[in-house]
C-alpha atoms as a PDB file:
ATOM      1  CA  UNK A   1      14.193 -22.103  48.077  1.00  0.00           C
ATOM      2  CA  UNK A   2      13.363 -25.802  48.308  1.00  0.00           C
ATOM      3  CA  UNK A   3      14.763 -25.318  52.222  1.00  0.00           C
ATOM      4  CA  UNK A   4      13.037 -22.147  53.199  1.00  0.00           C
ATOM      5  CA  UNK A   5      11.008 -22.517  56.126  1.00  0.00           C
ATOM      6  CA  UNK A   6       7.783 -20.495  56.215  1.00  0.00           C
ATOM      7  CA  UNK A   7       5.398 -20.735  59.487  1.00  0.00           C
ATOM      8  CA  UNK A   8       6.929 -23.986  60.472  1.00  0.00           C
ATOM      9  CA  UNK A   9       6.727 -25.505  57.113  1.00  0.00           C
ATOM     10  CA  UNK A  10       9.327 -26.339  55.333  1.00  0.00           C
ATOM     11  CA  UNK A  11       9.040 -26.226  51.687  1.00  0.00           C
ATOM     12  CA  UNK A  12       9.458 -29.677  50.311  1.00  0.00           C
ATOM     13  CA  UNK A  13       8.817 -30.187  46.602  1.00  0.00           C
ATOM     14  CA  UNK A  14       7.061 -27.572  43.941  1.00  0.00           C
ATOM     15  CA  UNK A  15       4.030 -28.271  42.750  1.00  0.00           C
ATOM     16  CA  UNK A  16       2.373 -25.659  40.493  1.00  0.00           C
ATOM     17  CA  UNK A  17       3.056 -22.123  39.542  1.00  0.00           C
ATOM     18  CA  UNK A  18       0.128 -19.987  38.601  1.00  0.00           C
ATOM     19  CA  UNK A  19       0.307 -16.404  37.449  1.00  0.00           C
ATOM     20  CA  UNK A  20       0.610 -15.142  40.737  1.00  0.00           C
ATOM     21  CA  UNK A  21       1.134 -17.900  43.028  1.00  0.00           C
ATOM     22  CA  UNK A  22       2.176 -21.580  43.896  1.00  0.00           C
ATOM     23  CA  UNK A  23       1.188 -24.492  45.801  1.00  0.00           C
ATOM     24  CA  UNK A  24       4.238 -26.577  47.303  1.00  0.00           C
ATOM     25  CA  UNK A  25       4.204 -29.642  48.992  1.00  0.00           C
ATOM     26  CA  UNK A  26       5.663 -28.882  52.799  1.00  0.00           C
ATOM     27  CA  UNK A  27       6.253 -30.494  55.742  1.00  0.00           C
ATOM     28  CA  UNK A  28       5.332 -29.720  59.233  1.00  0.00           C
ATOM     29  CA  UNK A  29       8.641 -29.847  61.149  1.00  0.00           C
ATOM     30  CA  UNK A  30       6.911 -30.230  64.193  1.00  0.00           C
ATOM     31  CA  UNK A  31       4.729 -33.441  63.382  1.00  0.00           C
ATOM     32  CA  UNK A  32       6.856 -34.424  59.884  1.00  0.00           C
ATOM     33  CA  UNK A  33       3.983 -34.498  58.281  1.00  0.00           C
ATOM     34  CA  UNK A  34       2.986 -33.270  55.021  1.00  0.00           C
ATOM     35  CA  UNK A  35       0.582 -30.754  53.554  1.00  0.00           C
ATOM     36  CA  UNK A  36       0.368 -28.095  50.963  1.00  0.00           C
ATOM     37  CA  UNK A  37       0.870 -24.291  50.488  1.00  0.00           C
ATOM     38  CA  UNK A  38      -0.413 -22.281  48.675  1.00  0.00           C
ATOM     39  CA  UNK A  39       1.799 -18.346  48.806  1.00  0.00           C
ATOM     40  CA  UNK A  40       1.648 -15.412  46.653  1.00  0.00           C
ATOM     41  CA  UNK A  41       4.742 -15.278  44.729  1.00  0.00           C
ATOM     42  CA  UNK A  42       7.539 -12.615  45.616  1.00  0.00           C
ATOM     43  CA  UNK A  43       6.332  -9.836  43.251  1.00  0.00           C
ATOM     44  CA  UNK A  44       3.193 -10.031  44.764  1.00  0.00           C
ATOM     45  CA  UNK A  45       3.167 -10.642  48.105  1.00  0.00           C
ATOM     46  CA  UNK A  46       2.978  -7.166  48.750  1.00  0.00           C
ATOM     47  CA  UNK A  47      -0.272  -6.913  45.575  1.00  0.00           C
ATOM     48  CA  UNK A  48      -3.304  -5.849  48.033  1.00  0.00           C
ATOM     49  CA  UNK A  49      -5.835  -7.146  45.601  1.00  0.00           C
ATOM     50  CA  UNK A  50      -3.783 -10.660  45.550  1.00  0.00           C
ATOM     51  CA  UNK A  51      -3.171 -10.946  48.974  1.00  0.00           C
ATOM     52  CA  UNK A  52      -6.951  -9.972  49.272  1.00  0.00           C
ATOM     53  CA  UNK A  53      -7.744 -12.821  46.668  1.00  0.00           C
ATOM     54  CA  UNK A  54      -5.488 -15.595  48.716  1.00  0.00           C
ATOM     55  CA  UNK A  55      -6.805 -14.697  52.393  1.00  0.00           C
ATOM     56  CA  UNK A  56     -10.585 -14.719  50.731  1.00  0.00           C
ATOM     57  CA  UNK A  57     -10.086 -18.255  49.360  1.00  0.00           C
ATOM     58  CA  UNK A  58      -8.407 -19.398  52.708  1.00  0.00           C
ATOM     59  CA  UNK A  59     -11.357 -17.888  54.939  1.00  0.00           C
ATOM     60  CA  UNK A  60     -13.717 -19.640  52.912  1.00  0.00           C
ATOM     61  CA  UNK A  61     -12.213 -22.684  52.509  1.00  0.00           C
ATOM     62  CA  UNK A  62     -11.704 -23.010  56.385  1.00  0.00           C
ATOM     63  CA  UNK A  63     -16.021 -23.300  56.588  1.00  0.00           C
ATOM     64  CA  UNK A  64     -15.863 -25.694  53.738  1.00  0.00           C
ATOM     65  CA  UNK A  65     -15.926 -29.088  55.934  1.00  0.00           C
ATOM     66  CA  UNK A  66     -17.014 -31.446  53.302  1.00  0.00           C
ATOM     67  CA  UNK A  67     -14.947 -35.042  52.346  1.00  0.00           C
ATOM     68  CA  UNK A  68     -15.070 -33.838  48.238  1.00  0.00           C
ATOM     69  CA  UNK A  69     -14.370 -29.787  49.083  1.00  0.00           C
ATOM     70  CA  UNK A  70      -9.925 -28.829  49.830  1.00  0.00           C
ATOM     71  CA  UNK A  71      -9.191 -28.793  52.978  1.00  0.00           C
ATOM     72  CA  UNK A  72      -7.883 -25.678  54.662  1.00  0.00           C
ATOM     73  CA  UNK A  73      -5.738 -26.014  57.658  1.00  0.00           C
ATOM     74  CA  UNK A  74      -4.430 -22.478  58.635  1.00  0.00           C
ATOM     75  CA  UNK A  75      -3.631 -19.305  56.909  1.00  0.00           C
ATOM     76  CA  UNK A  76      -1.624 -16.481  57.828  1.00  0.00           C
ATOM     77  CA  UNK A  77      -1.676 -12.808  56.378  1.00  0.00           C
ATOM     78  CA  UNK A  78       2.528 -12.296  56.767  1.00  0.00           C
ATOM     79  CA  UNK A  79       3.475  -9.078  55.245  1.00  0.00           C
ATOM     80  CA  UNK A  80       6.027 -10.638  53.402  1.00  0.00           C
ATOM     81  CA  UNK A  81       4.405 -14.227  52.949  1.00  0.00           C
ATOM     82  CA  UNK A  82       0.922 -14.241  52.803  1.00  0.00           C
ATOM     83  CA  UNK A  83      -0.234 -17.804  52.730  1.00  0.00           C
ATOM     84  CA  UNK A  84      -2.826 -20.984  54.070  1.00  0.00           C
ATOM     85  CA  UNK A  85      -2.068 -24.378  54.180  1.00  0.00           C
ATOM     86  CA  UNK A  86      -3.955 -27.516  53.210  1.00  0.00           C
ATOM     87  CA  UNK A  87      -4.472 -31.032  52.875  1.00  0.00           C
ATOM     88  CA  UNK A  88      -1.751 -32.789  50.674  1.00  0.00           C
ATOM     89  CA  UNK A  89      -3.810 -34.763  48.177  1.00  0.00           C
ATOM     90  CA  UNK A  90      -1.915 -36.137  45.469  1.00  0.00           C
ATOM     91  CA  UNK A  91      -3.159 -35.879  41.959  1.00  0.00           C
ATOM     92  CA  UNK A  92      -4.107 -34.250  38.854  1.00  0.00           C
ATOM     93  CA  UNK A  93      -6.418 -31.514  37.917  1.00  0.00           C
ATOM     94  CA  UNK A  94      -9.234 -32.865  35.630  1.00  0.00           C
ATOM     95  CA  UNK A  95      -7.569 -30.554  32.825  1.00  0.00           C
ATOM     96  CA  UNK A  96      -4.017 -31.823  33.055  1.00  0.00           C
ATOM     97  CA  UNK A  97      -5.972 -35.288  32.717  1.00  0.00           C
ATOM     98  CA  UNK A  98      -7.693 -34.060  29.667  1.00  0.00           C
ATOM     99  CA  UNK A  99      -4.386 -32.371  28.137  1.00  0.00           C
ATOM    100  CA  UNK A 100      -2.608 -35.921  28.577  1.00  0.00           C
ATOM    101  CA  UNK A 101      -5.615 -37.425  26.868  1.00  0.00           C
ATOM    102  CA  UNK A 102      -6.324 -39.597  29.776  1.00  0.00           C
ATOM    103  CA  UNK A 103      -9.690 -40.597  28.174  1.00  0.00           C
ATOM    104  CA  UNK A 104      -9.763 -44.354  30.164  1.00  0.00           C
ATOM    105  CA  UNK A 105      -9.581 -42.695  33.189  1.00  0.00           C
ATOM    106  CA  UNK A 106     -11.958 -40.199  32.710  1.00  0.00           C
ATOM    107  CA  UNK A 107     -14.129 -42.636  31.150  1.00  0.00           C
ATOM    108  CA  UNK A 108     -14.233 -45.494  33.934  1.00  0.00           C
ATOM    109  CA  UNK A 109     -14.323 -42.474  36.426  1.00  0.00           C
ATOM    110  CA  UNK A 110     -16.541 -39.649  34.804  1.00  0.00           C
ATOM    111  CA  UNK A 111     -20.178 -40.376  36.634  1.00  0.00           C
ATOM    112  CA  UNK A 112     -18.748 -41.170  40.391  1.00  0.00           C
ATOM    113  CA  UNK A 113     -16.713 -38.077  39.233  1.00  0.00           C
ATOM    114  CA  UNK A 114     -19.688 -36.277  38.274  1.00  0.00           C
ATOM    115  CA  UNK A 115     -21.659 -37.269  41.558  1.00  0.00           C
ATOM    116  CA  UNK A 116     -19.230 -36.433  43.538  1.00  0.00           C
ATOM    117  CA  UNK A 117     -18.778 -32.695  42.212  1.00  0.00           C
ATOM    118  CA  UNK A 118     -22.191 -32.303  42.248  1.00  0.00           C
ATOM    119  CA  UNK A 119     -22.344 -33.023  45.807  1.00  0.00           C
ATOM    120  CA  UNK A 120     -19.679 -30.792  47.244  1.00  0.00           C
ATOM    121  CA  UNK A 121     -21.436 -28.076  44.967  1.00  0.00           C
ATOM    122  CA  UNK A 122     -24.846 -29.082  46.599  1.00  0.00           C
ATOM    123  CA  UNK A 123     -22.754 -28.379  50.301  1.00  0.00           C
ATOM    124  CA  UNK A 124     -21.572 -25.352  49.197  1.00  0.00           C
ATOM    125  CA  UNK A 125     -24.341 -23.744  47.603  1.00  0.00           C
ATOM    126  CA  UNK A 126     -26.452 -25.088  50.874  1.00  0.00           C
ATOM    127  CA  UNK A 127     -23.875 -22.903  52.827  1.00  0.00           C
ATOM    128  CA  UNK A 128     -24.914 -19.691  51.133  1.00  0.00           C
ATOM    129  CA  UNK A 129     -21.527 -19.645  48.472  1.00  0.00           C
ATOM    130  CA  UNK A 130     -21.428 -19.420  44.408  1.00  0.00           C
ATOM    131  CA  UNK A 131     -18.326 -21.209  44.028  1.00  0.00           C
ATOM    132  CA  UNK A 132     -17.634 -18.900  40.378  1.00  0.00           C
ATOM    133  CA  UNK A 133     -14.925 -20.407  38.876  1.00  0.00           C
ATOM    134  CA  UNK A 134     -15.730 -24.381  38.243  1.00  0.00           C
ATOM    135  CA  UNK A 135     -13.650 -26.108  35.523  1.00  0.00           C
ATOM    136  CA  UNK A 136     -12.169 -29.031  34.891  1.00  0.00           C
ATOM    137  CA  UNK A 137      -8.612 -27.191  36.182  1.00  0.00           C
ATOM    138  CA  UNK A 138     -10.257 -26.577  40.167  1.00  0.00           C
ATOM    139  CA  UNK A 139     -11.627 -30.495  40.058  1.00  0.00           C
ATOM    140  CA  UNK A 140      -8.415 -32.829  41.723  1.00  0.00           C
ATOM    141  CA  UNK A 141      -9.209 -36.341  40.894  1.00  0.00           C
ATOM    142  CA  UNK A 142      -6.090 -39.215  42.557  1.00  0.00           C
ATOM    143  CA  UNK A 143      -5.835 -42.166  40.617  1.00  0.00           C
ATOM    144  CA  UNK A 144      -8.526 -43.858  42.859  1.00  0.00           C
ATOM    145  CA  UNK A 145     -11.031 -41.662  41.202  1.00  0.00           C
ATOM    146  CA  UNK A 146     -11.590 -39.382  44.534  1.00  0.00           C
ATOM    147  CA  UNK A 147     -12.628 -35.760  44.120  1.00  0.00           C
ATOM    148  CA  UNK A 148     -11.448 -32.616  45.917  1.00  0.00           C
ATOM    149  CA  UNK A 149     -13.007 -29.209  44.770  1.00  0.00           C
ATOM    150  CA  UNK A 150     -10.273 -26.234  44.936  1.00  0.00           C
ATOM    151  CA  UNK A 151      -9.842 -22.826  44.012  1.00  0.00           C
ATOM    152  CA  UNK A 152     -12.331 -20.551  46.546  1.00  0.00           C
ATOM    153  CA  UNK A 153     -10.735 -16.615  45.168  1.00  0.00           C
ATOM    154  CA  UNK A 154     -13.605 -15.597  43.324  1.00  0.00           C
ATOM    155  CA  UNK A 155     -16.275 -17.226  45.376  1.00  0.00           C
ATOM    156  CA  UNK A 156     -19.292 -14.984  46.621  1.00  0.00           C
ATOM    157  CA  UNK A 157     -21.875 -15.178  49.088  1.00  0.00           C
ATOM    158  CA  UNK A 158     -24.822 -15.810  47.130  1.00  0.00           C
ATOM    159  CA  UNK A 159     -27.641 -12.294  46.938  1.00  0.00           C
ATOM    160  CA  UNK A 160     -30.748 -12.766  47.805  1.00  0.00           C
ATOM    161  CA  UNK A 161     -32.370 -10.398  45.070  1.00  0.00           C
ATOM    162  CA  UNK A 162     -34.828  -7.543  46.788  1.00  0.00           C
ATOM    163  CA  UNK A 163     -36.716  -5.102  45.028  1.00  0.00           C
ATOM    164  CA  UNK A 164     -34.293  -2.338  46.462  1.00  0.00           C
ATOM    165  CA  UNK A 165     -31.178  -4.669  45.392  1.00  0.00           C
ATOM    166  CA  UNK A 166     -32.441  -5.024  42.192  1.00  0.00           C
ATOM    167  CA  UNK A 167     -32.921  -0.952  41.772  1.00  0.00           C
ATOM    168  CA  UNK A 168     -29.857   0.450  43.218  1.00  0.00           C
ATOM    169  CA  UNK A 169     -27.656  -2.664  42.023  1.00  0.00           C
ATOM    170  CA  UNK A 170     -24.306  -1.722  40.397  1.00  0.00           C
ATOM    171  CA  UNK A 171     -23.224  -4.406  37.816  1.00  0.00           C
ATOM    172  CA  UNK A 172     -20.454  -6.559  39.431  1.00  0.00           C
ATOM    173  CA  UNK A 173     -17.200  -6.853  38.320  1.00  0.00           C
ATOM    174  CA  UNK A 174     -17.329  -9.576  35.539  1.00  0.00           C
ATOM    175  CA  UNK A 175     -15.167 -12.352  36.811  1.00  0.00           C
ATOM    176  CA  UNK A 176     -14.966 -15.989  36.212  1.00  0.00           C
ATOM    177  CA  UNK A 177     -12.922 -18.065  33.458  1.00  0.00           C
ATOM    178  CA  UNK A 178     -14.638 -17.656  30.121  1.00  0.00           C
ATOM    179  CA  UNK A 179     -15.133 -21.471  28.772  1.00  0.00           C
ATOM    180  CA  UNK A 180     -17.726 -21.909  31.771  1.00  0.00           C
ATOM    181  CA  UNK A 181     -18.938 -18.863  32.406  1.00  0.00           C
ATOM    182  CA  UNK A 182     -23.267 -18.739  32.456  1.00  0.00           C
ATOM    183  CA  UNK A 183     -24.780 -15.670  30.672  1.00  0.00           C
ATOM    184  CA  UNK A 184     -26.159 -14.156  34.191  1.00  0.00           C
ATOM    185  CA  UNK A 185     -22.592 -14.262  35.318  1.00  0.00           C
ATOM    186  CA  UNK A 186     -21.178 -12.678  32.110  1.00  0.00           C
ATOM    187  CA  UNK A 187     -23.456  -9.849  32.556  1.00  0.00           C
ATOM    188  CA  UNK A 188     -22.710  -9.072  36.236  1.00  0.00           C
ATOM    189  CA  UNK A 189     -25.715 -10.534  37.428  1.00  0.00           C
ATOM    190  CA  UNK A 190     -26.257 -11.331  41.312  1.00  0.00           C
ATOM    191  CA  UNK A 191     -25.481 -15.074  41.151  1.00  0.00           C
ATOM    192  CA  UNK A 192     -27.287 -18.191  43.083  1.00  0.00           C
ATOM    193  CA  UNK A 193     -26.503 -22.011  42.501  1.00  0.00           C
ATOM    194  CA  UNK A 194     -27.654 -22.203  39.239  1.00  0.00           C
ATOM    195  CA  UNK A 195     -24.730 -20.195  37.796  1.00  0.00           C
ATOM    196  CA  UNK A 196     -22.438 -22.842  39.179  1.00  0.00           C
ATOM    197  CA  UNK A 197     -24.605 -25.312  37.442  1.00  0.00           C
ATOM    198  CA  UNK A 198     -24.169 -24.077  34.329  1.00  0.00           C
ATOM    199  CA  UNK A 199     -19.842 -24.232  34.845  1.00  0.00           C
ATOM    200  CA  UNK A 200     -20.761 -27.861  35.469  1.00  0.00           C
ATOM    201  CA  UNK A 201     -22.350 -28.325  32.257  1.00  0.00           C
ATOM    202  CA  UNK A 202     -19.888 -26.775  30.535  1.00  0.00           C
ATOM    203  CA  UNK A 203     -17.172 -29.090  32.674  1.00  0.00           C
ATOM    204  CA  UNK A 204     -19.164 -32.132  32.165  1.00  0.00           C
ATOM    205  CA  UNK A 205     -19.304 -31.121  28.265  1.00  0.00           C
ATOM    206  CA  UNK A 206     -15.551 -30.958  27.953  1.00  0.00           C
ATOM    207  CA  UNK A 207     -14.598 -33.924  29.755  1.00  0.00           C
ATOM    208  CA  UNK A 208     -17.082 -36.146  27.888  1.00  0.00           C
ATOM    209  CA  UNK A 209     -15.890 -34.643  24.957  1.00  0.00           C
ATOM    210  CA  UNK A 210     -12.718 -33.312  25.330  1.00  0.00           C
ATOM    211  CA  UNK A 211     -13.535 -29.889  24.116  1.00  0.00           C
ATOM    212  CA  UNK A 212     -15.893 -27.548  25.819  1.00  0.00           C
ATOM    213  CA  UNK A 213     -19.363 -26.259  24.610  1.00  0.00           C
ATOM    214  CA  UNK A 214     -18.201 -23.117  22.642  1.00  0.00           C
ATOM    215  CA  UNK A 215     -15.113 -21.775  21.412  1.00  0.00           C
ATOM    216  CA  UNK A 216     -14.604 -18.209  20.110  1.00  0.00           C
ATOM    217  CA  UNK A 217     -11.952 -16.921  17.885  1.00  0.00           C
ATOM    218  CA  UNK A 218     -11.761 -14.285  20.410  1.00  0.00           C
ATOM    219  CA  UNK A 219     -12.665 -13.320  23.894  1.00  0.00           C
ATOM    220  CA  UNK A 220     -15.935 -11.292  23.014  1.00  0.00           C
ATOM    221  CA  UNK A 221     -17.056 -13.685  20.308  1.00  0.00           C
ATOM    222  CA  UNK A 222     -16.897 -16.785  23.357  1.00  0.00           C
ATOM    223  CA  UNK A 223     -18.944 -14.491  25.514  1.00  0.00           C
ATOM    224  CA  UNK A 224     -21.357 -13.674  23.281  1.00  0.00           C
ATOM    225  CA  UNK A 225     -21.934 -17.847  22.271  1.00  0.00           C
ATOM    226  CA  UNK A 226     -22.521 -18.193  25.824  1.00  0.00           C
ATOM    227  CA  UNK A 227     -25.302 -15.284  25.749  1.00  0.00           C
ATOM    228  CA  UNK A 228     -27.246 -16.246  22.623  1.00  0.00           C
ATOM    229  CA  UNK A 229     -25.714 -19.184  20.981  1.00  0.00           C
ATOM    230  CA  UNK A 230     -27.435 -23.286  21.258  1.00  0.00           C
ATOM    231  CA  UNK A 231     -24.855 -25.539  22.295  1.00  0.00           C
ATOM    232  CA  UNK A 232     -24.626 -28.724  19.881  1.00  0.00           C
ATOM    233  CA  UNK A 233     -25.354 -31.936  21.447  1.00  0.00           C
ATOM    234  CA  UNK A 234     -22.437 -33.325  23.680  1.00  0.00           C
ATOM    235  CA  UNK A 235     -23.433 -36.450  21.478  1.00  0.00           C
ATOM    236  CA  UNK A 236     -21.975 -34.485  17.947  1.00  0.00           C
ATOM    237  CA  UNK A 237     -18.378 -34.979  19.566  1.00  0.00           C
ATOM    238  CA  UNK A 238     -18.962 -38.210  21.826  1.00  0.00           C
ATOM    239  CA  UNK A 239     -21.769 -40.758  20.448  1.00  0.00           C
ATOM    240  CA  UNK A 240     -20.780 -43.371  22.720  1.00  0.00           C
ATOM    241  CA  UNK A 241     -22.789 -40.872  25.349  1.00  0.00           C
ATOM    242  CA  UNK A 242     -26.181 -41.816  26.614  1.00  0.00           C
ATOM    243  CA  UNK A 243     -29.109 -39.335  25.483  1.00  0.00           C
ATOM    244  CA  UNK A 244     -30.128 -38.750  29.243  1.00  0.00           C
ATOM    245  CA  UNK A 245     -26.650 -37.701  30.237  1.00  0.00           C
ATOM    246  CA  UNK A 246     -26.563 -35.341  26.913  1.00  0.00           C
ATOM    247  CA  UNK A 247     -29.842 -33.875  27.783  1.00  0.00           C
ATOM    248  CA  UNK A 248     -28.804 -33.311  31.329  1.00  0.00           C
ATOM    249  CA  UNK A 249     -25.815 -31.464  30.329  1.00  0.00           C
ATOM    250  CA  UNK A 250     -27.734 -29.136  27.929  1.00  0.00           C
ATOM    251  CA  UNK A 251     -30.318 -28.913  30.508  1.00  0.00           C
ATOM    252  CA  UNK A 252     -27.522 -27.433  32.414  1.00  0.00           C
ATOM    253  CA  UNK A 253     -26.514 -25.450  30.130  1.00  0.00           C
ATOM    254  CA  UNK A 254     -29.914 -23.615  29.788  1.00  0.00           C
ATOM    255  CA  UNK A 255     -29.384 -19.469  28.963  1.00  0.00           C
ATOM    256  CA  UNK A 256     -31.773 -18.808  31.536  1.00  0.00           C
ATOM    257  CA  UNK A 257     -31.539 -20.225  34.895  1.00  0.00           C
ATOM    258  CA  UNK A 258     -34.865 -20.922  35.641  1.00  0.00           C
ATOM    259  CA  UNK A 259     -34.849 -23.745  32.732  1.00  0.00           C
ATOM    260  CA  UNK A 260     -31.946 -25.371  34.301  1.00  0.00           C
ATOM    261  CA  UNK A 261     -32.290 -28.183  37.471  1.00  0.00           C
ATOM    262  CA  UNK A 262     -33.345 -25.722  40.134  1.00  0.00           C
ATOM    263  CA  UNK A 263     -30.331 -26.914  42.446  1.00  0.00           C
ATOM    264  CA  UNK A 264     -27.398 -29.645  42.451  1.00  0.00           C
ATOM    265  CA  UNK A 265     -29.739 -31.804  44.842  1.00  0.00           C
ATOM    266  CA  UNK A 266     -32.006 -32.206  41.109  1.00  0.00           C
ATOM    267  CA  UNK A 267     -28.708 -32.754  39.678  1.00  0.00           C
ATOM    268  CA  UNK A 268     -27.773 -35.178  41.410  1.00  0.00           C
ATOM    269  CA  UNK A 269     -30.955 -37.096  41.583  1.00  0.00           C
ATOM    270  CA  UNK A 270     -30.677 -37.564  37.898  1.00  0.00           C
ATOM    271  CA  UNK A 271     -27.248 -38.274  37.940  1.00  0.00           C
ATOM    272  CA  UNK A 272     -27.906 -41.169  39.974  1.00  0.00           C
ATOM    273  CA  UNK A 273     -30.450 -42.430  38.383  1.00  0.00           C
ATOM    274  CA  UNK A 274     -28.190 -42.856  34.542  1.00  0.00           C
ATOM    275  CA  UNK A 275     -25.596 -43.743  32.857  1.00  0.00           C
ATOM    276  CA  UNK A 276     -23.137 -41.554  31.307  1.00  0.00           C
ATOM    277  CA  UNK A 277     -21.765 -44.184  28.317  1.00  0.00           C
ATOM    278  CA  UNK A 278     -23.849 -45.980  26.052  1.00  0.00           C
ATOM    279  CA  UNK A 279     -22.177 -49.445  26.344  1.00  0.00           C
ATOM    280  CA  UNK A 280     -22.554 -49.376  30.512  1.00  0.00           C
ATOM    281  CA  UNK A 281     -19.055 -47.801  31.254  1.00  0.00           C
ATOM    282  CA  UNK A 282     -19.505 -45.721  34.000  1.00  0.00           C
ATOM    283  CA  UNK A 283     -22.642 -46.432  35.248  1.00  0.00           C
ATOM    284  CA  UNK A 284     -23.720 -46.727  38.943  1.00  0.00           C
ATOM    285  CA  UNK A 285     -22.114 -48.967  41.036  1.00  0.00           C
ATOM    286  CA  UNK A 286     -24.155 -51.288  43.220  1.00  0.00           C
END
C-alpha cells in the first residue's frame, strides 16, 4: 500500500492506526513535498457515521488558523477514500511521551506546554467550538517543545442555553474519552469552554503526575468519581509541584463550572504568572 496514490498523494510512511483510521505521512507528487493523511480504513470507508466523524473534524479544522491548533490543508469525501490532509509535524503525542516515561521532557517542557494549550483552547473556544475530547493523546509536542492541538471528531459548536433550549432539550449523546471527561459533559449537558477546562485539568494532572485524577475499576465507577468524587492533590503523587500550579489544576477541576476559571484567557493569566516545579524547572522564560 506504501505506493498507493490517493488525490495526488502518495502514501509515504505509516504513522498511526486507530480503531477506524490512520494518519500516513504522504507526499505531494506535484510539489514533493510532504504532509499527512488522515483516511478511514477499508472496512469503513463506506461507515456513514465514520465518514461523518472524519469530514466533521476536517471542516472544522480548516477554520482553525491558529500556530498551536493542526493544520488542515484539504479534504475530500471519495466514496471509496474519504480523507483530509494536513501539516506534517513530526512528533509524539503527550501520551506516547508519558507511556515511554519521558518525565525530563515533560518536565523542562510542561508550563510553555501548558501555555501553549491553553492558548489554542482560548482561540477555539473564542471561535464558538468545545473542542470535547482533550487528553494528553490529541496534544503533539516535537522535541523542541512546540504544541499542535489535533483530533476535531467530536467537537461541537458551543449552545448558548435559552429558556426554550433548556425545556425542550434532549440529553446529548454522551461522548468524550472517560479519564477527562467534566461531570456536565458526562451527563449530556450543553457544553461551553469550561468543559474543555476541566479535560485540561485532568491532562495537566496526568502529565505532572503521570496518572490522571481518578481511576475506576470500571467504566461507571470512573464516571461516577468524576460526578461526586474530590480529586486528591496533584501534590499526593508529585511534591516537587508548586501549590499554585496544584490549586490551579483542582481549580480546574471544579464539579461545577461556575467554580472553575471562567475561560482559558483566566487560565492562562495564572499560568503565566507561576511556576509549575518547586525547584524553578519550568518556570517562565524571560
Amino acid at each position: 500500500m506504501a505506493e498507493e496514490i490517493i488525490g495526488g498523494y502518495k502514501l509515504h510512511n505509516l504513522l498511526q492506526t486507530g480503531q477506524t483510521s490512520q494518519v500516513w505521512e504522504v507526499i505531494e507528487t506535484s510539489s514533493h513535498r510532504h504532509f499527512a493523511m488522515k483516511l478511514l480504513l477499508p472496512e469503513h470507508a463506506t461507515n456513514p457515521e465514520h465518514r461523518s466523524y472524519l469530514l466533521h473534524e476536517a471542516k472544522v479544522g480548516i477554520k482553525m488558523a491558529h500556530p498551536n491548533i493542526i493544520r488542515i490543508v484539504k479534504f475530500s469525501d471519495n466514496p471509496t477514500n474519504p480523507h483530509f490532509v494536513m501539516e506534517f509535524f513530526p512528533s509524539g503525542s503527550l501520551k506516547m511521551r508519558l507511556m515511554k516515561k519521558q518525565t525530563d521532557f515533560i518536565r523542562e517542557h510542561a508550563l510553555n506546554i501548558f501555555k501553549q494549550a491553553a492558548t489554542a483552547f482560548a482561540f477555539m473556544n473564542a471561535q464558538g467550538w468545545v473542542h470535547r475530547d482533550i487528553k494528553p493523546d490529541n496534544l503533539l509536542v516535537n522535541s523542541a517543545g512546540e504544541l499542535r492541538v489535533i483530533d476535531f471528531a467530536l467537537t461541537k459548536r458551543i449552545e448558548k442555553p435559552s429558556f426554550l433550549s433548556r425545556l425542550f432539550r434532549r440529553r446529548g449523546k454522551v461522548q468524550g474519552t472517560r479519564s477527562y471527561m467534566s461531570p456536565e459533559q458526562i451527563r449530556g449537558e450543553p457544553l461551553d469552554g469550561r468543559a474543555d477546562i476541566y479535560s485540561f485539568g485532568a491532562t495537566a494532572y496526568e502529565l505532572t503526575t503521570g496518572r490522571p485524577p481518578f481511576r475506576g475499576s470500571s467504566s461507571q465507577e470512573l464516571l461516577t468519581k468524576h460526578l461526586i468524587e474530590k480529586p486528591v492533590s496533584p501534590r499526593v503523587y508529585n511534591p516537587d509541584l508548586t501549590e499554585e500550579f496544584a490549586d490551579l489544576v483542582l481549580q480546574m477541576l471544579a464539579k461545577k463550572r461556575e467554580d472553575r476559571p471562567r475561560d482559558f484567557h483566566e487560565v492562562l493569566m495564572k499560568l503565566k504568572t507561576m511556576k509549575v516545579y518547586r525547584d524553578g524547572s519550568g518556570k517562565p522564560s524571560n
